[in-house]
Protein backbone atom coordinates (compact mmCIF):
# COMPACT_ATOMS: atom_id res chain seq x y z
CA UNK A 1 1.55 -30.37 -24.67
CA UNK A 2 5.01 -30.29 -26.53
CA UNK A 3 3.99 -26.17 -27.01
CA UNK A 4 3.29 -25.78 -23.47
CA UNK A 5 6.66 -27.24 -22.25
CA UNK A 6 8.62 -24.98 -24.80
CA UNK A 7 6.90 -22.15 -23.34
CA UNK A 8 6.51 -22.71 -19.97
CA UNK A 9 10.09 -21.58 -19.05
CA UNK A 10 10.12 -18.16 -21.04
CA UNK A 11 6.49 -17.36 -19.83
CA UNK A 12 7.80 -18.62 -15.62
CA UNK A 13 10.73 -16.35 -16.40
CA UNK A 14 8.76 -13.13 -17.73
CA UNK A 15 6.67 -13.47 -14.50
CA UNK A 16 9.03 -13.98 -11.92
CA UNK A 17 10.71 -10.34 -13.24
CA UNK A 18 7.49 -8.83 -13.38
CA UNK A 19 6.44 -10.36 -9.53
CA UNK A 20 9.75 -8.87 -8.65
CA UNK A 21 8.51 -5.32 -9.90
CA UNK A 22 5.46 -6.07 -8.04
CA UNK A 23 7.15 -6.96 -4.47
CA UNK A 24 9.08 -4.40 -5.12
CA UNK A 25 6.43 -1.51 -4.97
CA UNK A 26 4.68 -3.14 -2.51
CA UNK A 27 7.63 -3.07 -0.10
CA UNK A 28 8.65 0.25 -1.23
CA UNK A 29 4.50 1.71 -0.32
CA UNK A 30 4.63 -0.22 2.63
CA UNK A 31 7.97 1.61 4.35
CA UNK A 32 6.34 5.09 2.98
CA UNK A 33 3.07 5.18 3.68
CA UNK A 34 3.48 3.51 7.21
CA UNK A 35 5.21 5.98 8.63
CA UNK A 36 3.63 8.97 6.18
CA UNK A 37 -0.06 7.53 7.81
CA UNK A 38 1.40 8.30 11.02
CA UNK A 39 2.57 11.99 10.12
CA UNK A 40 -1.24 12.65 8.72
CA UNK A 41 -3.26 11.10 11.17
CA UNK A 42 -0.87 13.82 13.54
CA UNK A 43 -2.00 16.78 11.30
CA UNK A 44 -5.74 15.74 11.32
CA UNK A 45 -6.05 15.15 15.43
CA UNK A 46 -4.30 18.83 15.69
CA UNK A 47 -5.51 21.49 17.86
CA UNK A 48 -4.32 24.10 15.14
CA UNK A 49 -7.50 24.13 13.30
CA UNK A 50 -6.46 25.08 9.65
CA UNK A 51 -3.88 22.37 9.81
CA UNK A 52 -6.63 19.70 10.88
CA UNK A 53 -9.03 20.85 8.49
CA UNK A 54 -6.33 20.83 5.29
CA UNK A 55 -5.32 17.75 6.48
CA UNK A 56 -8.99 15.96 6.56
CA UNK A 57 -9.69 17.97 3.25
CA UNK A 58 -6.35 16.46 1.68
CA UNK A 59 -7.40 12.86 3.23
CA UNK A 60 -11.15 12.96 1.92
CA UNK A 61 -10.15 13.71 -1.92
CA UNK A 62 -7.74 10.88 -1.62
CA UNK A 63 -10.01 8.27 -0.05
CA UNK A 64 -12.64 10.05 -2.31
CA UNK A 65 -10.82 9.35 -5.50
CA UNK A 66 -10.01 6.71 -7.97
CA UNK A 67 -6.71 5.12 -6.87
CA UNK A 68 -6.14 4.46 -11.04
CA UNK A 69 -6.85 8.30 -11.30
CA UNK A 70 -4.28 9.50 -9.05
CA UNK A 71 -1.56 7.13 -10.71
CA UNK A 72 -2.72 8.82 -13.98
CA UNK A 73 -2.19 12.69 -12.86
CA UNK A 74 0.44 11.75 -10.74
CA UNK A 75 2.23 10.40 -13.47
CA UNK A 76 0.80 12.90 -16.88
CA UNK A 77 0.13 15.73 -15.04
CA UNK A 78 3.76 17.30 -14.63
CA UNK A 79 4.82 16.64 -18.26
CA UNK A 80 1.37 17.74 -20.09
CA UNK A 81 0.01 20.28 -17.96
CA UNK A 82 3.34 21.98 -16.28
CA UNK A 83 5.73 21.21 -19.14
CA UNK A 84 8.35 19.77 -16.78
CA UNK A 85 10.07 16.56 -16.95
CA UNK A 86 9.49 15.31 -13.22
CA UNK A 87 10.28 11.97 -13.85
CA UNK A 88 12.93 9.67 -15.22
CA UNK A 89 12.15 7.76 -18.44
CA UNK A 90 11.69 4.47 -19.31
CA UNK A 91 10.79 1.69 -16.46
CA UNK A 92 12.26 3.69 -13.23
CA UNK A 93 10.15 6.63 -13.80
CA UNK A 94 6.89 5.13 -14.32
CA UNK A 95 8.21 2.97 -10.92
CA UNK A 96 8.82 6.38 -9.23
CA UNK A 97 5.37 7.96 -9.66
CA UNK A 98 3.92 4.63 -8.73
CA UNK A 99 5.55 4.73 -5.58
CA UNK A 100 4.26 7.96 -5.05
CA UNK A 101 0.85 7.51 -5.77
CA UNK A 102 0.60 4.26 -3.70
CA UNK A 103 2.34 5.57 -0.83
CA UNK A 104 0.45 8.66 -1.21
CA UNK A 105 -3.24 6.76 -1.10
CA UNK A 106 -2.47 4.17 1.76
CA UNK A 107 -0.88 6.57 3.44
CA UNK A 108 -4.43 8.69 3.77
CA UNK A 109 -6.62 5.21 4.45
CA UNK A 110 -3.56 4.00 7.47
CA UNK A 111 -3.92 7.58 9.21
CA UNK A 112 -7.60 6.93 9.71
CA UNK A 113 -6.77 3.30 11.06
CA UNK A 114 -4.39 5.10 13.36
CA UNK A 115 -6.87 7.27 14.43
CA UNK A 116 -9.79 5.15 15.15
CA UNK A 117 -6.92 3.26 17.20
CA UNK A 118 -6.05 6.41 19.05
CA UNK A 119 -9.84 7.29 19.84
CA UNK A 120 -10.99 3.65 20.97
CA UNK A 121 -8.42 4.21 23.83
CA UNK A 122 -10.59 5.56 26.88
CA UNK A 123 -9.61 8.83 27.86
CA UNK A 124 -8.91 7.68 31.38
CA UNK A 125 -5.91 6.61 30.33
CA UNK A 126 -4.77 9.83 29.06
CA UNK A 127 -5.88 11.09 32.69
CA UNK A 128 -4.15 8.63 34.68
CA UNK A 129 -1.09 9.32 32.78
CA UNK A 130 -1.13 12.98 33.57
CA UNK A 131 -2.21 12.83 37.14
CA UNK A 132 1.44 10.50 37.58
CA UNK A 133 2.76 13.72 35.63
CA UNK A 134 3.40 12.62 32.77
CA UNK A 135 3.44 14.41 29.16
CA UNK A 136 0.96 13.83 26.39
CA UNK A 137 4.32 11.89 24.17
CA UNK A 138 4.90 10.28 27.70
CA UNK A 139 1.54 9.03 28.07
CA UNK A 140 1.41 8.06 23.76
CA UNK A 141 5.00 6.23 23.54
CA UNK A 142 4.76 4.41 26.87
CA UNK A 143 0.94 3.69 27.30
CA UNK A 144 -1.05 4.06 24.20
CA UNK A 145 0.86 3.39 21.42
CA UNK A 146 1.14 -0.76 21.92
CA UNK A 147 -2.38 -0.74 22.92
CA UNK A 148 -3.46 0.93 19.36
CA UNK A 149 -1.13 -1.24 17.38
CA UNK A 150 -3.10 -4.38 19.05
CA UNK A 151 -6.17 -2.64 18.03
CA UNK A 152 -5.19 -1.53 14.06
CA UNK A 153 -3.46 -4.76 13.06
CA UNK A 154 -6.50 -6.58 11.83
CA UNK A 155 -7.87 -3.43 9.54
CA UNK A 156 -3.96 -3.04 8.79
CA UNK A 157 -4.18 -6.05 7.75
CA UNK A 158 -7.08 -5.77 5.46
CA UNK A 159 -5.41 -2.78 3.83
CA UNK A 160 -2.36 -4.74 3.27
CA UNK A 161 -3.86 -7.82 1.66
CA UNK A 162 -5.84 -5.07 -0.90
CA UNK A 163 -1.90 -3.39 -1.40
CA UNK A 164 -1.27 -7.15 -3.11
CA UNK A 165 -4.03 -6.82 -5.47
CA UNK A 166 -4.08 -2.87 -6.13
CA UNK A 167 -0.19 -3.06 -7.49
CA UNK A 168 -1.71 -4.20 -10.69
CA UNK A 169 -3.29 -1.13 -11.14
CA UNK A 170 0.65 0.72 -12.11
CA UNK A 171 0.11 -0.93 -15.50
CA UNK A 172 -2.50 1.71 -16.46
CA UNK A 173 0.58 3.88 -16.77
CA UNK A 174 2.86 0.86 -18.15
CA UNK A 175 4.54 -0.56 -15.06
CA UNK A 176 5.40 -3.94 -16.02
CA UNK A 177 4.56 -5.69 -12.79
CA UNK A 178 2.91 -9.22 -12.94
CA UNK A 179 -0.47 -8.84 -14.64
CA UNK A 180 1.29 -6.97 -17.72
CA UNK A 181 3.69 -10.16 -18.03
CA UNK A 182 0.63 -11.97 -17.88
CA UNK A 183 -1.07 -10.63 -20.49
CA UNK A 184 1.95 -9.80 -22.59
CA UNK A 185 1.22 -13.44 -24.38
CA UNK A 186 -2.45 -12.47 -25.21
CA UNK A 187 -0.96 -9.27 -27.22
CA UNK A 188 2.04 -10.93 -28.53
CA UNK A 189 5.33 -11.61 -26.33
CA UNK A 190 8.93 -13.19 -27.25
CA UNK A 191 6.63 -15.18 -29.88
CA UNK A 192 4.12 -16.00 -27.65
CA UNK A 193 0.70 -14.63 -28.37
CA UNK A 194 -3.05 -15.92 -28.03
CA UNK A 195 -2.35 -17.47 -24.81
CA UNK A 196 -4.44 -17.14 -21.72
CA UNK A 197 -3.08 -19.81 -19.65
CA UNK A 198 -0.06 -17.91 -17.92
CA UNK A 199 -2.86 -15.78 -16.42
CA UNK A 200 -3.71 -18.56 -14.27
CA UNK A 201 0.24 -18.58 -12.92
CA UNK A 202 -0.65 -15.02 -12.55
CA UNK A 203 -3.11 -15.67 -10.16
CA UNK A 204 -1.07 -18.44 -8.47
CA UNK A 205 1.42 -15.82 -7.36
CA UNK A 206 -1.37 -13.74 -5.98
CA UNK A 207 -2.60 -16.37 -4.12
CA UNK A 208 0.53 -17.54 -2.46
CA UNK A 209 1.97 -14.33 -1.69
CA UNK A 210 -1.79 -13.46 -0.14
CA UNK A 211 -1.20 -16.34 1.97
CA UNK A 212 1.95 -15.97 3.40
CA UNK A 213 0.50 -12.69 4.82
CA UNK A 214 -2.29 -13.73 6.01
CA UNK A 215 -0.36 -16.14 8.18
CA UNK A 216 2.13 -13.75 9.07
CA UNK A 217 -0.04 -11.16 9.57
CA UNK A 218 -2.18 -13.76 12.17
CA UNK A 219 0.82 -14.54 13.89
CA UNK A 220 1.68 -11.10 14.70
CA UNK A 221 -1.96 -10.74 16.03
CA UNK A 222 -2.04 -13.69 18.02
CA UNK A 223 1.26 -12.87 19.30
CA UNK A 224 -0.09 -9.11 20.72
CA UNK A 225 -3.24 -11.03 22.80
CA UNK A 226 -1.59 -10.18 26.08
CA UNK A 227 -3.92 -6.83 25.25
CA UNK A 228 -6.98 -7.51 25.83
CA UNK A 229 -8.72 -4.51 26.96
């Protein structure tokens, strides 16, 4: 018990910094791929064919592949294969191409939320809204668009709550987000090593920060019930 109170501070301190790394790329995925899911869902509803069809090729390898994988080339593939140093060294780079990769990947599963949105919406509407002459951004912006969001929070949702867990997948290139402070004292950490318990704070975090969204992210859909339809 005596061990476990020495410890408990410097293994609480080594995962607060490494749940700040964590919020960190999840905020930083979140503000990217948003509005990146938006720009690709536009490219694969085109009426310029080849731009739909690279598009939906470019989404299906990403949704196709490993998101561990992707992390991997992302962050090997410039230095090994092309020879250049793309990214900085030490803890910012590896936080770059994890950005990158995450924004990258949810960026490719959001554009199909947005665009089973866009498609549940009956075509009527579309009609209506040119027969009062309006134009087709007209007719998106002012009609449409709140009437999707209503519609894509809870899969958003979903895909948001998985964000929380997939961030533990940067340590495969050495991130030091939460799970690597975790299991920092199995290896060997600040003299700490053989130690499983601060895996179960690890989880703790998880669990509480899971929460909090889930209740935020009910709120917001309770709060968009005035569309129904």
């Amino acid at each position: 018990m005596e061990t476990f109170l020495q410890q408990f501070p410097i293994v609480f301190q080594a995962l607060n910094v490494g749940f700040l790394q964590t919020l960190r790329l999840f905020g930083v995925t979140l503000l990217g791929a948003i509005p990146l899911g938006l720009i690709i869902m536009f490219g694969s509803m085109s009426r310029f064919k080849p731009l739909s069809v690279l598009t939906n090729l470019f989404v299906w390898v990403i949704r196709g592949t490993p998101l561990m994988i992707q992390l991997l080339i992302i962050y090997y593939f410039p230095g090994l294969v092309l020879h250049v140093t793309f990214w900085a060294k030490g803890e910012s780079g590896r936080f770059a191409a994890s950005a990158v990769a995450f924004i990258i990947n949810y960026a490719c599963y959001f554009s199909e939320i947005y665009r089973g949105g866009i498609q549940s919406i009956p075509v009527g509407q579309w009609e209506a809204g040119q027969v009062l002459g309006m134009t087709r951004g007209q007719i998106f912006f002012r009609v449409i668009l709140l009437q999707v969001v209503k519609r894509i929070v809870p899969p958003m949702g979903n895909e948001i709550i998985t964000l929380v867990k997939d961030t533990a997948l940067a340590r495969i290139i050495a991130l030091q987000e939460i799970i690597w402070a975790g299991t920092a004292f199995l290896k060997g950490s600040q003299g700490i090593s053989g130690q499983v318990w601060p895996l179960f704070f690890t989880a703790i975090y998880y669990l509480v920060f899971s929460g909090i969204l889930t209740l935020l992210l009910g709120w917001v859909e309770k709060k968009m019930d005035y569309f129904r339809g």
